[in-house]
N, C-alpha and C. Protein backbone atom coordinates (compact mmCIF):
# COMPACT_ATOMS: atom_id res chain seq x y z
N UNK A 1 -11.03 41.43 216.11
CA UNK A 1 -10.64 42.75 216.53
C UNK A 1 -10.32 43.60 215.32
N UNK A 2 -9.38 42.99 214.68
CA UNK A 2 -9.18 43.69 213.49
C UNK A 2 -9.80 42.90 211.79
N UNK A 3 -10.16 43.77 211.23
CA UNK A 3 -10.85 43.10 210.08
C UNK A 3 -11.62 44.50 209.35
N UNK A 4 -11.96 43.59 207.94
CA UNK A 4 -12.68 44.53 207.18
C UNK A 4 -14.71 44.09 207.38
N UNK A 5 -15.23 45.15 207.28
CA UNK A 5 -16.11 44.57 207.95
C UNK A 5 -16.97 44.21 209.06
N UNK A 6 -15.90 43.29 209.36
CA UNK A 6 -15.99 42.50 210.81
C UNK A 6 -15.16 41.76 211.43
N UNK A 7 -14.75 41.79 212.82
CA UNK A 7 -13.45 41.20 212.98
C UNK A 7 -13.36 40.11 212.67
N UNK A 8 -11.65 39.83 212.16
CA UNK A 8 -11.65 38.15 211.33
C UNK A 8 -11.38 36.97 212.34
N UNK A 9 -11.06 37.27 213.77
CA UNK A 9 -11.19 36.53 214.61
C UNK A 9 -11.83 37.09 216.38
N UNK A 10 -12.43 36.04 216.29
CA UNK A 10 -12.75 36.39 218.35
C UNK A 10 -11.89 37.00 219.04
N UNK A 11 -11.76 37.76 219.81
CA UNK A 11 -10.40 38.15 220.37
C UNK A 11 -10.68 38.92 221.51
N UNK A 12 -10.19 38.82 223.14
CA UNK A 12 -9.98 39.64 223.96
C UNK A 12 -9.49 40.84 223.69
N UNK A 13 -9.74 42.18 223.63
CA UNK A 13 -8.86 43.30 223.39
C UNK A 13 -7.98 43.00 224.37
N UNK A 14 -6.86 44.61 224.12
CA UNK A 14 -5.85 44.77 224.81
C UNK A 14 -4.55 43.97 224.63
N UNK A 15 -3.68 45.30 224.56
CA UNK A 15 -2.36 45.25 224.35
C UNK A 15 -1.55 45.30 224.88
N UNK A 16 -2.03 45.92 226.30
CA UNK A 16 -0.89 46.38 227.50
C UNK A 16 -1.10 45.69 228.65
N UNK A 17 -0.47 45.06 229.91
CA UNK A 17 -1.26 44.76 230.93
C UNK A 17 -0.03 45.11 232.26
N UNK A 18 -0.93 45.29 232.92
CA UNK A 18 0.04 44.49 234.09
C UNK A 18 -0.54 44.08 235.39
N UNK A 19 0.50 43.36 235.91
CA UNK A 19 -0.25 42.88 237.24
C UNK A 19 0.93 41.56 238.09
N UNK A 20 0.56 40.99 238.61
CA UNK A 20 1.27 39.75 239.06
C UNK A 20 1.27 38.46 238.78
N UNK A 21 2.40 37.70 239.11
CA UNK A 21 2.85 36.75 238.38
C UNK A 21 2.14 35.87 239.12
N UNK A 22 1.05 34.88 238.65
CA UNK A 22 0.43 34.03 239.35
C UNK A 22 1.19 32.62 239.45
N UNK A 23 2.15 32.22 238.45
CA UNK A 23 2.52 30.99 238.00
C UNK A 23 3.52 30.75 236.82
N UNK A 24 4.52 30.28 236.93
CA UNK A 24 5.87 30.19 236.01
C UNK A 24 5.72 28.71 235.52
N UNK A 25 5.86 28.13 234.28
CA UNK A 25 6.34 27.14 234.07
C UNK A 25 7.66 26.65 234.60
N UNK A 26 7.75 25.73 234.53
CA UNK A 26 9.19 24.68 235.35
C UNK A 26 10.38 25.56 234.75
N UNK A 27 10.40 25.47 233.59
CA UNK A 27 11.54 25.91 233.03
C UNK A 27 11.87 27.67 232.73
N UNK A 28 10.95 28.27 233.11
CA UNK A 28 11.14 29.67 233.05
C UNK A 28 11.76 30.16 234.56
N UNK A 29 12.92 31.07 234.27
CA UNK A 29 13.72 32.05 234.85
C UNK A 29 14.04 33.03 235.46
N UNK A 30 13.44 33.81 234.53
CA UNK A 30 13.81 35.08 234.46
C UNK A 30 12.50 35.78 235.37
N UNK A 31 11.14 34.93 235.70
CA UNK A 31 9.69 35.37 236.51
C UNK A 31 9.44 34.46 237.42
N UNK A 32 9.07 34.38 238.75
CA UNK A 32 8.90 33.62 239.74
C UNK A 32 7.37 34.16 240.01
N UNK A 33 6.83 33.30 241.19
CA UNK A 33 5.23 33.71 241.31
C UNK A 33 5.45 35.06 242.05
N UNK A 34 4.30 36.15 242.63
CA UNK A 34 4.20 36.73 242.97
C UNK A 34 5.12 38.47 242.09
N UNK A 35 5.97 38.22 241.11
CA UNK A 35 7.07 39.23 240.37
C UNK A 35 5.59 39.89 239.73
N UNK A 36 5.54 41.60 240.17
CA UNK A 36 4.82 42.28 239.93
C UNK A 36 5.46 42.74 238.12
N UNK A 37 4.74 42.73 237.24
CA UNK A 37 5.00 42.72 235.88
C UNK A 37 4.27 43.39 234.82
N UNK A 38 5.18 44.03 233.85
CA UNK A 38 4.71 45.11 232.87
C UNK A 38 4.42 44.70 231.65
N UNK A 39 3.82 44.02 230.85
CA UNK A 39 3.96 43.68 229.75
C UNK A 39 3.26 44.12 228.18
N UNK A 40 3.26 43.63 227.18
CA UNK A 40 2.73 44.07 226.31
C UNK A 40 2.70 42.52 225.47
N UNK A 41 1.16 42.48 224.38
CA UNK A 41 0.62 41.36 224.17
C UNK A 41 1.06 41.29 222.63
N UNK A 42 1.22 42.71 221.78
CA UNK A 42 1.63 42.74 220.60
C UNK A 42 0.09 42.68 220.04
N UNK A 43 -0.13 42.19 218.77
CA UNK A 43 -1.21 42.18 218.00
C UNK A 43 -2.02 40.97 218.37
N UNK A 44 -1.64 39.87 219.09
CA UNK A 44 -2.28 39.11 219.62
C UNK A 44 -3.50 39.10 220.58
N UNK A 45 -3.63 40.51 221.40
CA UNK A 45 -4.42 40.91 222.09
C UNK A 45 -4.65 40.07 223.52
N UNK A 46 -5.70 40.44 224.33
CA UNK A 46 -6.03 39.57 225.13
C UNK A 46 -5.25 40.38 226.85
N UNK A 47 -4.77 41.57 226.85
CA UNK A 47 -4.22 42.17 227.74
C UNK A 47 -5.84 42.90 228.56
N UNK A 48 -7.14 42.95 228.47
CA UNK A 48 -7.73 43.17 229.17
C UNK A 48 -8.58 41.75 229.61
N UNK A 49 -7.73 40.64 229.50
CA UNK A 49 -8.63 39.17 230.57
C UNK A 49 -8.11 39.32 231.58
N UNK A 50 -8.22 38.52 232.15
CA UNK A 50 -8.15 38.37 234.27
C UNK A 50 -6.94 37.85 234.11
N UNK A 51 -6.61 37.23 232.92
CA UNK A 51 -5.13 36.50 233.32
C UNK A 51 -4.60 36.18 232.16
N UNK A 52 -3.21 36.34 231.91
CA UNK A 52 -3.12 36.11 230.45
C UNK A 52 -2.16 35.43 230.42
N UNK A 53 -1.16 34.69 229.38
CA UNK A 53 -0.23 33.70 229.45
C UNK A 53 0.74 34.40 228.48
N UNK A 54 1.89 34.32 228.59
CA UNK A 54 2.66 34.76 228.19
C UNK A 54 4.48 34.39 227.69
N UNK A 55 5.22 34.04 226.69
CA UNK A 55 6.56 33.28 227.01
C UNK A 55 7.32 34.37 227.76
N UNK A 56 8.08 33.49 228.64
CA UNK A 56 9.14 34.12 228.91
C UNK A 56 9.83 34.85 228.05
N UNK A 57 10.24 34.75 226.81
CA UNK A 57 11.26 35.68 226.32
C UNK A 57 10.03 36.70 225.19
N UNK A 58 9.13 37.10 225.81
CA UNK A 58 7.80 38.28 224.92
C UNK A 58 8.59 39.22 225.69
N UNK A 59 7.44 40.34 225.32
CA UNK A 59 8.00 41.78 226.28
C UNK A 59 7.33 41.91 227.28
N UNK A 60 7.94 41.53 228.37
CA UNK A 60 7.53 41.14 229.97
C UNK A 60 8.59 41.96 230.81
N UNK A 61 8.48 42.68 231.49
CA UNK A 61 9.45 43.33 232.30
C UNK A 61 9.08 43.47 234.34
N UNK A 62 10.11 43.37 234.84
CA UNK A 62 9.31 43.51 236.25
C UNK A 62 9.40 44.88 236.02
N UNK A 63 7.96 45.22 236.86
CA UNK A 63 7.46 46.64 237.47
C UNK A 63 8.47 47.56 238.21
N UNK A 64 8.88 48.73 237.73
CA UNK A 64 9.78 48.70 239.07
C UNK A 64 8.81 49.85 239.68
N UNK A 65 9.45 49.50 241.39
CA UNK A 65 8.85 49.82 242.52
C UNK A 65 7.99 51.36 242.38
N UNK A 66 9.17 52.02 241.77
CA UNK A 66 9.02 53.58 242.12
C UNK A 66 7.58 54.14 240.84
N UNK A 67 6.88 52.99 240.25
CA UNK A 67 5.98 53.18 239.30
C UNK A 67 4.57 52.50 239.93
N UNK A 68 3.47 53.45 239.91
CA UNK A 68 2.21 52.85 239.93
C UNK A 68 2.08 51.94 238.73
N UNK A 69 0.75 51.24 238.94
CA UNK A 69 0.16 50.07 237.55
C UNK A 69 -0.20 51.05 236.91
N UNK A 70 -0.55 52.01 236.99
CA UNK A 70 -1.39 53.34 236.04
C UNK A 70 0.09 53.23 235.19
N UNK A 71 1.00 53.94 235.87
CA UNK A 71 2.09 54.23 234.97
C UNK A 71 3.23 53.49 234.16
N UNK A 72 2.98 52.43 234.82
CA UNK A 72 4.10 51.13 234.12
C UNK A 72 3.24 50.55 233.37
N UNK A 73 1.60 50.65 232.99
CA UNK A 73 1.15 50.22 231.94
C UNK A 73 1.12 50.73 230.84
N UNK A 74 1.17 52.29 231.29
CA UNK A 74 1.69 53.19 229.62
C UNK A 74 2.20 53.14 229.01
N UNK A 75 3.71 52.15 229.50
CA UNK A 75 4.81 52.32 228.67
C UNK A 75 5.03 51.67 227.68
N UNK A 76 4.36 50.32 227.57
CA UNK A 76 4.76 49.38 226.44
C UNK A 76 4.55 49.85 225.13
N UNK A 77 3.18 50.23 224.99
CA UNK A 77 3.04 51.08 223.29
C UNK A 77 4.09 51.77 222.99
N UNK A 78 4.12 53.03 223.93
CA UNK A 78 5.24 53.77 223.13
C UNK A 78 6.50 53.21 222.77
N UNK A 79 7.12 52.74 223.99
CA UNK A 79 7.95 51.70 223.64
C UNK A 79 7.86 50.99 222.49
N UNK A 80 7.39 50.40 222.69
CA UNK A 80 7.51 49.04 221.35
C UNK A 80 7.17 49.37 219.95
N UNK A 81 6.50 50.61 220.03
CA UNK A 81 6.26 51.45 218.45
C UNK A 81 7.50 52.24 218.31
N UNK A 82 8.34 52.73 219.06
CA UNK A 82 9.33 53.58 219.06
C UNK A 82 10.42 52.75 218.72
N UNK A 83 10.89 51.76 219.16
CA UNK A 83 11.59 50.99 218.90
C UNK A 83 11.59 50.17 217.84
N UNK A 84 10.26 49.68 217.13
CA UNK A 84 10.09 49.19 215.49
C UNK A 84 10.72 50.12 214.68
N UNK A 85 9.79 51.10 214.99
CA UNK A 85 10.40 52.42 214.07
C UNK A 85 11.88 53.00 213.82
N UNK A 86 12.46 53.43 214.72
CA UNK A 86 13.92 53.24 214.66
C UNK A 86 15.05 52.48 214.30
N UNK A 87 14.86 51.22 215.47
CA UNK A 87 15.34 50.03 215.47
C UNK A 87 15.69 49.22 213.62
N UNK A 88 14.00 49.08 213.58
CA UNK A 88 13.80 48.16 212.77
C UNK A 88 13.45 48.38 211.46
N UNK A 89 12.54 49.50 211.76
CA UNK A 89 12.73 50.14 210.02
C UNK A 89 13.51 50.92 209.48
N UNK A 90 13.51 52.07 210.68
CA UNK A 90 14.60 52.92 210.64
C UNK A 90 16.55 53.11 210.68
N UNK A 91 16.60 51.43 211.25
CA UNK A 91 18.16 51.00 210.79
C UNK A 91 18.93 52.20 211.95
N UNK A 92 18.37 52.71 212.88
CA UNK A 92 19.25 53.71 213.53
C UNK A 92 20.04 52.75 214.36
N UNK A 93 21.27 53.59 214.05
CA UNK A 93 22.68 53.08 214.83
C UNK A 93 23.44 54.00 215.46
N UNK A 94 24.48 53.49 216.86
CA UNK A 94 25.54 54.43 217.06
C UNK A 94 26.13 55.90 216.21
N UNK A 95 26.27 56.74 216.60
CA UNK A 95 26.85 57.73 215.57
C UNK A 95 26.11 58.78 214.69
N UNK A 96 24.77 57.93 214.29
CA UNK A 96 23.81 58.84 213.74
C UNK A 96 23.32 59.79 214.81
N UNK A 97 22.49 60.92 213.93
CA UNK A 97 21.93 62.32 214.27
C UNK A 97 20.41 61.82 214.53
N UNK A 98 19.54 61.77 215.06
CA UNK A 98 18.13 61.59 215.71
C UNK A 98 17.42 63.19 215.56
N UNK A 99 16.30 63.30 214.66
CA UNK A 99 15.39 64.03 215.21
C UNK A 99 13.99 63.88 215.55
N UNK A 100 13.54 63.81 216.52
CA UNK A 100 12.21 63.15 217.30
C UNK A 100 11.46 64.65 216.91
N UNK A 101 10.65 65.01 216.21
CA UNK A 101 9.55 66.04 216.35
C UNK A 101 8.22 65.77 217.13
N UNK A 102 8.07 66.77 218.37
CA UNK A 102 6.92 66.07 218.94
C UNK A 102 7.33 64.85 219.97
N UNK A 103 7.84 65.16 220.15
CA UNK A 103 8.74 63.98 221.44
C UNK A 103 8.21 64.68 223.03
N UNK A 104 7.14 64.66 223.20
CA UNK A 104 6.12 64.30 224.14
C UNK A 104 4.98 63.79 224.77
N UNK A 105 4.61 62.86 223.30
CA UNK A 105 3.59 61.82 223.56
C UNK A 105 4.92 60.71 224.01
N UNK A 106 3.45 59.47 224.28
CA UNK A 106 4.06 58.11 224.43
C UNK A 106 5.23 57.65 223.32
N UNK A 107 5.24 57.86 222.41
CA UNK A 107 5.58 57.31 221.09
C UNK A 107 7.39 58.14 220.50
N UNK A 108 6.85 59.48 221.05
CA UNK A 108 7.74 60.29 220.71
C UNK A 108 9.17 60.74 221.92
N UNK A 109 8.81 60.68 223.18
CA UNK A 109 8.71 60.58 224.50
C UNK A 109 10.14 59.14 224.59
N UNK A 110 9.34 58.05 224.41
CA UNK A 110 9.73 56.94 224.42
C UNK A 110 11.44 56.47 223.16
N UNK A 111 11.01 57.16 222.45
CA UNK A 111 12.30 57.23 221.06
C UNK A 111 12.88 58.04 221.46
N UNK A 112 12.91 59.01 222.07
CA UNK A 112 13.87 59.68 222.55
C UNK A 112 14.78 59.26 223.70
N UNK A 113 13.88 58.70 224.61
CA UNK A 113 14.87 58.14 225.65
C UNK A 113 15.56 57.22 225.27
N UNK A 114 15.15 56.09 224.00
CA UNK A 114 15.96 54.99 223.48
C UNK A 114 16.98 55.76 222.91
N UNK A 115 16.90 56.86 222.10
CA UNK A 115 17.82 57.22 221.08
C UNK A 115 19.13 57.64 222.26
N UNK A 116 18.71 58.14 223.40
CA UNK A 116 19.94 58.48 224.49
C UNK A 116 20.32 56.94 224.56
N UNK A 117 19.52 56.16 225.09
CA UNK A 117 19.79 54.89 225.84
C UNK A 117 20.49 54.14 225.34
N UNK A 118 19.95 53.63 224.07
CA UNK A 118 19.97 52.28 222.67
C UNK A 118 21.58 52.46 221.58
N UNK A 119 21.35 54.03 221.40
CA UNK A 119 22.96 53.89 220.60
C UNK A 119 23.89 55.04 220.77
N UNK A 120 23.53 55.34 222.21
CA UNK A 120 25.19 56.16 222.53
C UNK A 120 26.23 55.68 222.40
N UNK A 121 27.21 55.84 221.61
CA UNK A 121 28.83 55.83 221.14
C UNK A 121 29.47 56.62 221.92
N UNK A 122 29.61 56.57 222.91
CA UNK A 122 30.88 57.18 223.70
C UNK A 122 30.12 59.41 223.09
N UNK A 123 30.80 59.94 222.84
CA UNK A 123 30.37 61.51 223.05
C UNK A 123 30.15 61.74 221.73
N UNK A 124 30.10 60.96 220.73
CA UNK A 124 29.72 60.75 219.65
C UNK A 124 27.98 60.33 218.76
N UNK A 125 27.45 59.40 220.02
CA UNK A 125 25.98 58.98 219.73
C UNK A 125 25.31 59.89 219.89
N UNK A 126 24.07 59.25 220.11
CA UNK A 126 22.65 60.35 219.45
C UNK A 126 22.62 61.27 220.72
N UNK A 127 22.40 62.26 220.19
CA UNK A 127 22.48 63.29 221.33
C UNK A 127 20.83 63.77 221.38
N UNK A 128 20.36 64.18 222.80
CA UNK A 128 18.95 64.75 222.99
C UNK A 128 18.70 66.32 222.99
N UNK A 129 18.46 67.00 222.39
CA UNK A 129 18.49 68.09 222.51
C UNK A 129 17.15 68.68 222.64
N UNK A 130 16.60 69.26 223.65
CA UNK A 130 15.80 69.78 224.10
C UNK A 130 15.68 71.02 224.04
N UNK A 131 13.96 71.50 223.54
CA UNK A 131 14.02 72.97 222.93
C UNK A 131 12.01 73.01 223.83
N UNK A 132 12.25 74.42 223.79
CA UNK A 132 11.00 74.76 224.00
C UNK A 132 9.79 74.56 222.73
N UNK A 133 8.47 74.38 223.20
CA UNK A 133 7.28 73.82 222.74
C UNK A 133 7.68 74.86 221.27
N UNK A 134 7.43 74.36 220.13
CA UNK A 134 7.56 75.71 218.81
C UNK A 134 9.05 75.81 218.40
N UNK A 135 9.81 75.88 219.17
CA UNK A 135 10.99 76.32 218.89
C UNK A 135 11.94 76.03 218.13
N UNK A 136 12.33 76.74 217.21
CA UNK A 136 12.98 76.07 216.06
C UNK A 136 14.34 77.12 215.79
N UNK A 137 15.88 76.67 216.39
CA UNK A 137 16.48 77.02 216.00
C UNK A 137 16.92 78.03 214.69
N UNK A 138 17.03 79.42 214.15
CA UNK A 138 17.27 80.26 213.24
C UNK A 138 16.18 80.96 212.61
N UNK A 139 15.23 80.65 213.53
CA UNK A 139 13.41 80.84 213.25
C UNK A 139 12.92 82.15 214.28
N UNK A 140 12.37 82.96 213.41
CA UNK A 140 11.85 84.20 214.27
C UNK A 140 10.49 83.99 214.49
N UNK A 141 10.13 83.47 215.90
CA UNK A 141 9.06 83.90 216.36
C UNK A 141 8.05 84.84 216.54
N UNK A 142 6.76 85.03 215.93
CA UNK A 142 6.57 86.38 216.60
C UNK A 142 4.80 85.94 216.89
């Protein structure tokens, strides 16, 4: 899939999937058969086969109800790029100031709702502030 060239290994595409839980190992928990499920495959690929295998503790989430498969499959990218970024490179914590530019794709969209979600401190954490498309505080439009 990925490579210079030519890809350096065989690989099912796909990164995102979802669908239902056909089968749990003995010792898994947290998914029973039939748990309608959102997941994401990471760089490993293989989210567009008929069936894919997955550990329990990957990024697997149940579906919730009030979401089509169209729409609970969107979410993992942004997610999981939004959350490296911040999280993990970006070191964001409680208390800090967040500015998302463009926070209406998947990517941008998605960091924003974490930045409400992930490190609110009491009236102190990241606050969302919402502005019209362009709009830039002390800036004359014309």
């Amino acid at each position: 899939m990925f490579g210079i060239g030519k890809p350096w290994k065989e690989r099912i595409l796909g990164t995102e999937l979802a669908g239902e839980v056909e089968g749990a190992g003995k010792d898994v928990t947290r998914f029973k058969t039939g748990d309608r499920v959102v997941a994401s495959t990471g760089m490993a690929g293989g989210g567009h086969a008929q069936y894919a295998c997955l550990p329990e503790t990957g990024a697997v989430a149940i579906k919730p109800d009030s979401l089509s498969w169209e729409e609970a499959v969107a979410i993992p990218f942004g997610a999981n790029t939004a959350l490296y970024f911040l999280r993990d490179l970006g070191k964001i914590r409680a208390g800090q100031e967040l500015l998302i530019i463009g926070a209406s794709g998947a990517i941008g969209s998605a960091g924003s709702a974490a930045g409400q979600t992930l490190w609110r401190d009491g009236d102190r954490g990241l606050q969302r502030r919402e502005r019209g498309v362009g709009e830039v505080p002390g800036c004359r439009h014309r």
